[in-house]
N, C-alpha and C. Protein backbone atom coordinates (compact mmCIF):
# COMPACT_ATOMS: atom_id res chain seq x y z
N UNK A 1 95.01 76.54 76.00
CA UNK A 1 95.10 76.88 77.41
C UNK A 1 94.15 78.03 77.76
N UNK A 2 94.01 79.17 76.63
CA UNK A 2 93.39 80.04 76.90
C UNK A 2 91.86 79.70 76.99
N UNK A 3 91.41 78.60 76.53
CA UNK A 3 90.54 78.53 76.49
C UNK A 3 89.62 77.91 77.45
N UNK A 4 90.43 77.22 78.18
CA UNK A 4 90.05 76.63 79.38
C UNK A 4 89.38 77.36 80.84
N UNK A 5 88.49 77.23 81.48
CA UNK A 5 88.34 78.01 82.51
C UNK A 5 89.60 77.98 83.56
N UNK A 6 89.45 78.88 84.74
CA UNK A 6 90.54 79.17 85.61
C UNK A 6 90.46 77.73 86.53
N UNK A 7 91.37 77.93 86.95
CA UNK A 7 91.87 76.55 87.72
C UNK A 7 91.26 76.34 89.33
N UNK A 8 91.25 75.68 89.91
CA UNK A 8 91.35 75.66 91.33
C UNK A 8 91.79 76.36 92.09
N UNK A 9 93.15 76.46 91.73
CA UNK A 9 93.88 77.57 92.59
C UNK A 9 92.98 79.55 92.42
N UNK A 10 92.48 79.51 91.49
CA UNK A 10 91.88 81.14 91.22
C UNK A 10 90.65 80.84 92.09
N UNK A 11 89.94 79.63 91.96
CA UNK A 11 88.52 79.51 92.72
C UNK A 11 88.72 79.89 94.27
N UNK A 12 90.14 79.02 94.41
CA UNK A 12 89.98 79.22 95.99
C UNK A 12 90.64 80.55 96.16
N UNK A 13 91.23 81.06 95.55
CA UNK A 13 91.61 82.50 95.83
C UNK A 13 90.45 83.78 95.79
N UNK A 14 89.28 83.11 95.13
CA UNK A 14 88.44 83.56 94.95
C UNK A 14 87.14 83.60 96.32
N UNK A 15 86.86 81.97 96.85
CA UNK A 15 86.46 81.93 97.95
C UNK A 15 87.08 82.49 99.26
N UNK A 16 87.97 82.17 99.73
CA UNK A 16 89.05 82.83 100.69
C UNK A 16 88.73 84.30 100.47
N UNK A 17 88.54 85.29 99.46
CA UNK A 17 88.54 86.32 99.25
C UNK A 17 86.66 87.03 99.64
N UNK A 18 86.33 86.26 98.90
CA UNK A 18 84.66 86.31 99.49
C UNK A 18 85.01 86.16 101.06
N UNK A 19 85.48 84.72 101.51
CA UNK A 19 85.43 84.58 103.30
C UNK A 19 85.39 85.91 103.41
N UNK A 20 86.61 86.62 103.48
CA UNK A 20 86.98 87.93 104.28
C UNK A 20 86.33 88.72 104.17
N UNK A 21 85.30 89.13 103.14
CA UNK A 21 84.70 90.08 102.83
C UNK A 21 83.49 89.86 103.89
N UNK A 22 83.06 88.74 103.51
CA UNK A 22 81.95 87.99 103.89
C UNK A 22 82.12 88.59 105.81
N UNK A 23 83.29 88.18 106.23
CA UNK A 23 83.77 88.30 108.20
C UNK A 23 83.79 89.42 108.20
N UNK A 24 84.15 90.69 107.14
CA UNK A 24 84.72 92.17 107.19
C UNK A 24 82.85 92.93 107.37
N UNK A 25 82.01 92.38 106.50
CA UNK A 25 81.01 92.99 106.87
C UNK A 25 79.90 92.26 108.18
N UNK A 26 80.44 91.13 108.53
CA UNK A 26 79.65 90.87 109.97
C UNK A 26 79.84 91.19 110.85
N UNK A 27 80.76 92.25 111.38
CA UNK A 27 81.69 93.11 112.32
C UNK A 27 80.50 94.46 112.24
N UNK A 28 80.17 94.49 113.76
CA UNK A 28 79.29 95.64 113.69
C UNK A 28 79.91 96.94 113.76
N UNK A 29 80.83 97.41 112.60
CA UNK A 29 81.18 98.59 111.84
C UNK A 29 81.35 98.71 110.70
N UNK A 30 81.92 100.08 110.26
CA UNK A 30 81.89 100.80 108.90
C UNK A 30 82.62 99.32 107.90
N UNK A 31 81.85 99.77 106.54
CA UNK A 31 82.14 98.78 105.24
C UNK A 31 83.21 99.23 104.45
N UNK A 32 84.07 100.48 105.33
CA UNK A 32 84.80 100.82 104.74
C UNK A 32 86.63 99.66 104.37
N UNK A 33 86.55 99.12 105.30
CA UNK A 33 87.68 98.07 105.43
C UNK A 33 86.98 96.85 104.46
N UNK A 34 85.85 96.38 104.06
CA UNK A 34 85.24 95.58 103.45
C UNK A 34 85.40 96.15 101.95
N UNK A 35 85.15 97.00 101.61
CA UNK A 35 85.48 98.06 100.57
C UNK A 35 86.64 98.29 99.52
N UNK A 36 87.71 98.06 100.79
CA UNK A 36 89.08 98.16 100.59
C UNK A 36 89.68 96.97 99.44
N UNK A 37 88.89 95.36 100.40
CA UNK A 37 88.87 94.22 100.35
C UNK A 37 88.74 93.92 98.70
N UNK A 38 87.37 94.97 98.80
CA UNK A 38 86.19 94.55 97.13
C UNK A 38 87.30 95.28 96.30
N UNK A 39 87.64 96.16 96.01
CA UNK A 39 88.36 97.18 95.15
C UNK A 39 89.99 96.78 94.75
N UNK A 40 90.76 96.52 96.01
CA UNK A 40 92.02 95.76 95.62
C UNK A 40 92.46 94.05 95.44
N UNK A 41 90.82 93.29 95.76
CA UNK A 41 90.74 92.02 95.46
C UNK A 41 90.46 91.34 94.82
N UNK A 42 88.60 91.73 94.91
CA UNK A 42 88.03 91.07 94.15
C UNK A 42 87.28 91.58 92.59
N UNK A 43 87.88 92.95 92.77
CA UNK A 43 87.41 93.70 91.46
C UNK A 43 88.82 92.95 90.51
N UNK A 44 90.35 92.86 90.91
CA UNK A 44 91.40 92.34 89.87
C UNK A 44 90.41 91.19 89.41
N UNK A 45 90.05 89.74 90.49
CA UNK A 45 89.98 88.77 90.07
C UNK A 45 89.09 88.94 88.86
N UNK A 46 87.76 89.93 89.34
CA UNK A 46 86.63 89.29 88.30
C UNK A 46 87.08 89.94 87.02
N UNK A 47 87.86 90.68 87.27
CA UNK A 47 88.74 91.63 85.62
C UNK A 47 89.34 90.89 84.83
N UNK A 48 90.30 89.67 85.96
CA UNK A 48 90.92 88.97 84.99
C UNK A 48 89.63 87.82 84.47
N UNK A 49 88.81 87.45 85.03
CA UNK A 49 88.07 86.51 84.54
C UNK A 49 87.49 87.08 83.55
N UNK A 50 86.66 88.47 83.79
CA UNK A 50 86.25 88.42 82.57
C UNK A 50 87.38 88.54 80.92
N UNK A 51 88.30 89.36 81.54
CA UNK A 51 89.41 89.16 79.99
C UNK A 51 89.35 87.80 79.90
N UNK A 52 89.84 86.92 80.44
CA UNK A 52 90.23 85.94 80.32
C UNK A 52 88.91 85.05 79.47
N UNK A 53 87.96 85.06 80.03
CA UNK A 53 86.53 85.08 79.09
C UNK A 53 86.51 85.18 78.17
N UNK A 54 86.51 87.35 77.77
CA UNK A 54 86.49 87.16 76.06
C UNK A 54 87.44 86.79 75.51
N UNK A 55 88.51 87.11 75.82
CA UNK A 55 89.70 85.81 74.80
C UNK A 55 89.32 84.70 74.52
N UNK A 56 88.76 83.84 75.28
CA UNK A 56 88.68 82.62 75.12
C UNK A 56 87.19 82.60 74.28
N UNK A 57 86.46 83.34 74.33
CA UNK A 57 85.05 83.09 73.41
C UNK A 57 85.91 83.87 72.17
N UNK A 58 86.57 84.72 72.08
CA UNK A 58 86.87 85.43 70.97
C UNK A 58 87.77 84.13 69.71
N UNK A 59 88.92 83.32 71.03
CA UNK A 59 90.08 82.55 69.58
C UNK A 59 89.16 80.98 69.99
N UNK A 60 88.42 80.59 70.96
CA UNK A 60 87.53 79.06 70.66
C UNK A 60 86.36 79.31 71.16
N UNK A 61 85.40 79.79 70.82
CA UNK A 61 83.80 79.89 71.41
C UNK A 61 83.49 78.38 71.54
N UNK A 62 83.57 77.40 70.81
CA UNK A 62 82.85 76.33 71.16
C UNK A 62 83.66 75.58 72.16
N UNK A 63 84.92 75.80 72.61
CA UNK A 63 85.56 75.24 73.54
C UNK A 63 85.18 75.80 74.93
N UNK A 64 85.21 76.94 74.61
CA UNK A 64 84.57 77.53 75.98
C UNK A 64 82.62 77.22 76.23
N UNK A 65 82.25 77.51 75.16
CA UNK A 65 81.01 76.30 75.61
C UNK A 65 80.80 74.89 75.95
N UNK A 66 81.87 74.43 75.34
CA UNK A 66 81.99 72.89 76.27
C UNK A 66 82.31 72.96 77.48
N UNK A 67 83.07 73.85 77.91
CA UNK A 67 83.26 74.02 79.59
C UNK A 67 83.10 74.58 79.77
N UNK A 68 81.74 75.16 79.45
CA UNK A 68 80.82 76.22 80.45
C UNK A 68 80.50 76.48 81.79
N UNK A 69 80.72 74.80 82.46
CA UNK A 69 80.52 74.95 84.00
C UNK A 69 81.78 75.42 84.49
N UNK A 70 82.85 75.38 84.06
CA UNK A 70 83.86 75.56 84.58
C UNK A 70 84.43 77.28 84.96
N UNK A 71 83.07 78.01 84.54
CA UNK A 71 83.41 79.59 83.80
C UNK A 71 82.70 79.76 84.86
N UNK A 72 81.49 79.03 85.44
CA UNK A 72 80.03 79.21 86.64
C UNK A 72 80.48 79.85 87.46
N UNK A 73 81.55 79.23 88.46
CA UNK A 73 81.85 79.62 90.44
C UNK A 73 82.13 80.82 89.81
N UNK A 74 82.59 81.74 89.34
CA UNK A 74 82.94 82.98 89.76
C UNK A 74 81.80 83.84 90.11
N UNK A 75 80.88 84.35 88.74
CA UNK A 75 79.54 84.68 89.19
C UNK A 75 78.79 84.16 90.11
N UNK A 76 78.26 83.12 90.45
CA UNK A 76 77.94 82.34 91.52
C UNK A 76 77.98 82.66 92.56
N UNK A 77 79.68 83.02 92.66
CA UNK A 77 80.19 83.23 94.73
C UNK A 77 80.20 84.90 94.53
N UNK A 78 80.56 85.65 93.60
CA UNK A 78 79.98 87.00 93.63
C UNK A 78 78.81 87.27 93.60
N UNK A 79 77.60 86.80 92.83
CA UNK A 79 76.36 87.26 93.15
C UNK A 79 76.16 86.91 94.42
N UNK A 80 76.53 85.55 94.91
CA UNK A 80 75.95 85.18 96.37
C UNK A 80 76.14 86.14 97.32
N UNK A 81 77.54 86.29 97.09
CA UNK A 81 78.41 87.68 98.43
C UNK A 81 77.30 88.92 98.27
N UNK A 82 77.10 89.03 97.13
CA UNK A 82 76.32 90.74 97.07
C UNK A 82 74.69 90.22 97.56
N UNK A 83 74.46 88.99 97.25
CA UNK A 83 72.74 88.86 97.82
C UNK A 83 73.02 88.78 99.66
N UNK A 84 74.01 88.30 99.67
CA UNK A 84 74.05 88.02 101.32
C UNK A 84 74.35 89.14 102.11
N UNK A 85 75.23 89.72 101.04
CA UNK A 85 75.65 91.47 101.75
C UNK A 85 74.66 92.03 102.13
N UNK A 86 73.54 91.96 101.00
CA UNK A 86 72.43 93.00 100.65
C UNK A 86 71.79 92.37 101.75
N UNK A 87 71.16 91.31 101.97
CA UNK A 87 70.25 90.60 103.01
C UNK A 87 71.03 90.94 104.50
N UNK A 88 71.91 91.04 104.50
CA UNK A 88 72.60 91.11 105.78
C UNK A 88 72.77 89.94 106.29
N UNK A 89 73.19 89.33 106.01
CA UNK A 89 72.81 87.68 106.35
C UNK A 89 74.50 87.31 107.16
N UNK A 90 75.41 87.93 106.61
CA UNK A 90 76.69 87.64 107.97
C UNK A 90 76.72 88.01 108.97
N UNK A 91 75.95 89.41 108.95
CA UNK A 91 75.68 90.30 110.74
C UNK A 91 75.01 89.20 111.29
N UNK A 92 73.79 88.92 110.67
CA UNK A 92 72.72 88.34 111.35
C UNK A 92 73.14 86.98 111.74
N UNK A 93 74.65 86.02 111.01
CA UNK A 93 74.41 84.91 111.42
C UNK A 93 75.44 84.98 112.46
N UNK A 94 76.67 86.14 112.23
CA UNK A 94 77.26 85.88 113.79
C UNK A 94 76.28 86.28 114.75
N UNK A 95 75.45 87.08 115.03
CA UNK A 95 74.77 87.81 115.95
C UNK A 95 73.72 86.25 116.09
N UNK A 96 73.59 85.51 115.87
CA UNK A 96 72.65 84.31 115.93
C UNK A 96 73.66 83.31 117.04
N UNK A 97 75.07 82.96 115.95
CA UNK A 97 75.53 82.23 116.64
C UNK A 97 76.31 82.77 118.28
N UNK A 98 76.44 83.80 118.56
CA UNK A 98 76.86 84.69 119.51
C UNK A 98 75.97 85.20 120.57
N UNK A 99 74.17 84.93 119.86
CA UNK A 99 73.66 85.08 121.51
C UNK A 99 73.48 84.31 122.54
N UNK A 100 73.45 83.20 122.97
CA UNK A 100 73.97 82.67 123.26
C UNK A 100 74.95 83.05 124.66
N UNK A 101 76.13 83.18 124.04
CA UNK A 101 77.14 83.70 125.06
C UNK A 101 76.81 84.85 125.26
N UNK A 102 76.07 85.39 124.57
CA UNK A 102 75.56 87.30 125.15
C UNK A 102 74.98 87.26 126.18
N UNK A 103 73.83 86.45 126.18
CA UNK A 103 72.71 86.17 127.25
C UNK A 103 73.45 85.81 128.31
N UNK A 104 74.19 84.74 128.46
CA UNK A 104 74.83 84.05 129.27
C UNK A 104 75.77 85.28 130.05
N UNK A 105 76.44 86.33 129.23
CA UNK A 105 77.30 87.30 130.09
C UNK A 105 76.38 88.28 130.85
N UNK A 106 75.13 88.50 130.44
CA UNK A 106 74.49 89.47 130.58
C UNK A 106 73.60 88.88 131.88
């Protein structure tokens, strides 16, 4: 069991958790509530993944290399969140999909 990657249910607890982060910093204010998010959320998850990791390379390394893809989404949707953070790319895409009605009020 240990050796298996995390299930569905951790992925999507995992995406859902990115979402919010993801909506918390397209809000044109402080990253401090986004912050909050990273530290009591998504820092547990990737803690338990990584334990959960070396256990599993530590009592079956070759089992966990057979399901190597299954270990992928976590890094994946965290690097993405931090390249998109860094790019600014959630400000910029509500502020895209929102002018629009800006123009229109203005």
């Amino acid at each position: 069991m240990i050796s298996m990657p995390p299930g569905l249910g951790y992925h999507a607890v995992v995406v859902v958790t990115t979402l919010v982060i993801a909506w918390w910093v397209s809000v044109p204010f402080s990253y401090a509530e986004s912050g909050v998010v990273v530290i009591f959320a998504l820092v547990p998850l990737v803690l338990y993944w990584a334990i959960r990791l070396s256990v599993a390379l530590i009592r079956d390394a070759p089992a966990v290399r057979h399901r190597h893809l299954g270990w992928l989404p976590l890094p994946v949707i965290v690097l993405g969140l931090c390249a998109a953070v860094d790019a600014d790319l959630p400000f910029k895409t509500r502020f895209a999909l929102s002018q629009a009605s800006m123009e229109g009020y203005a």
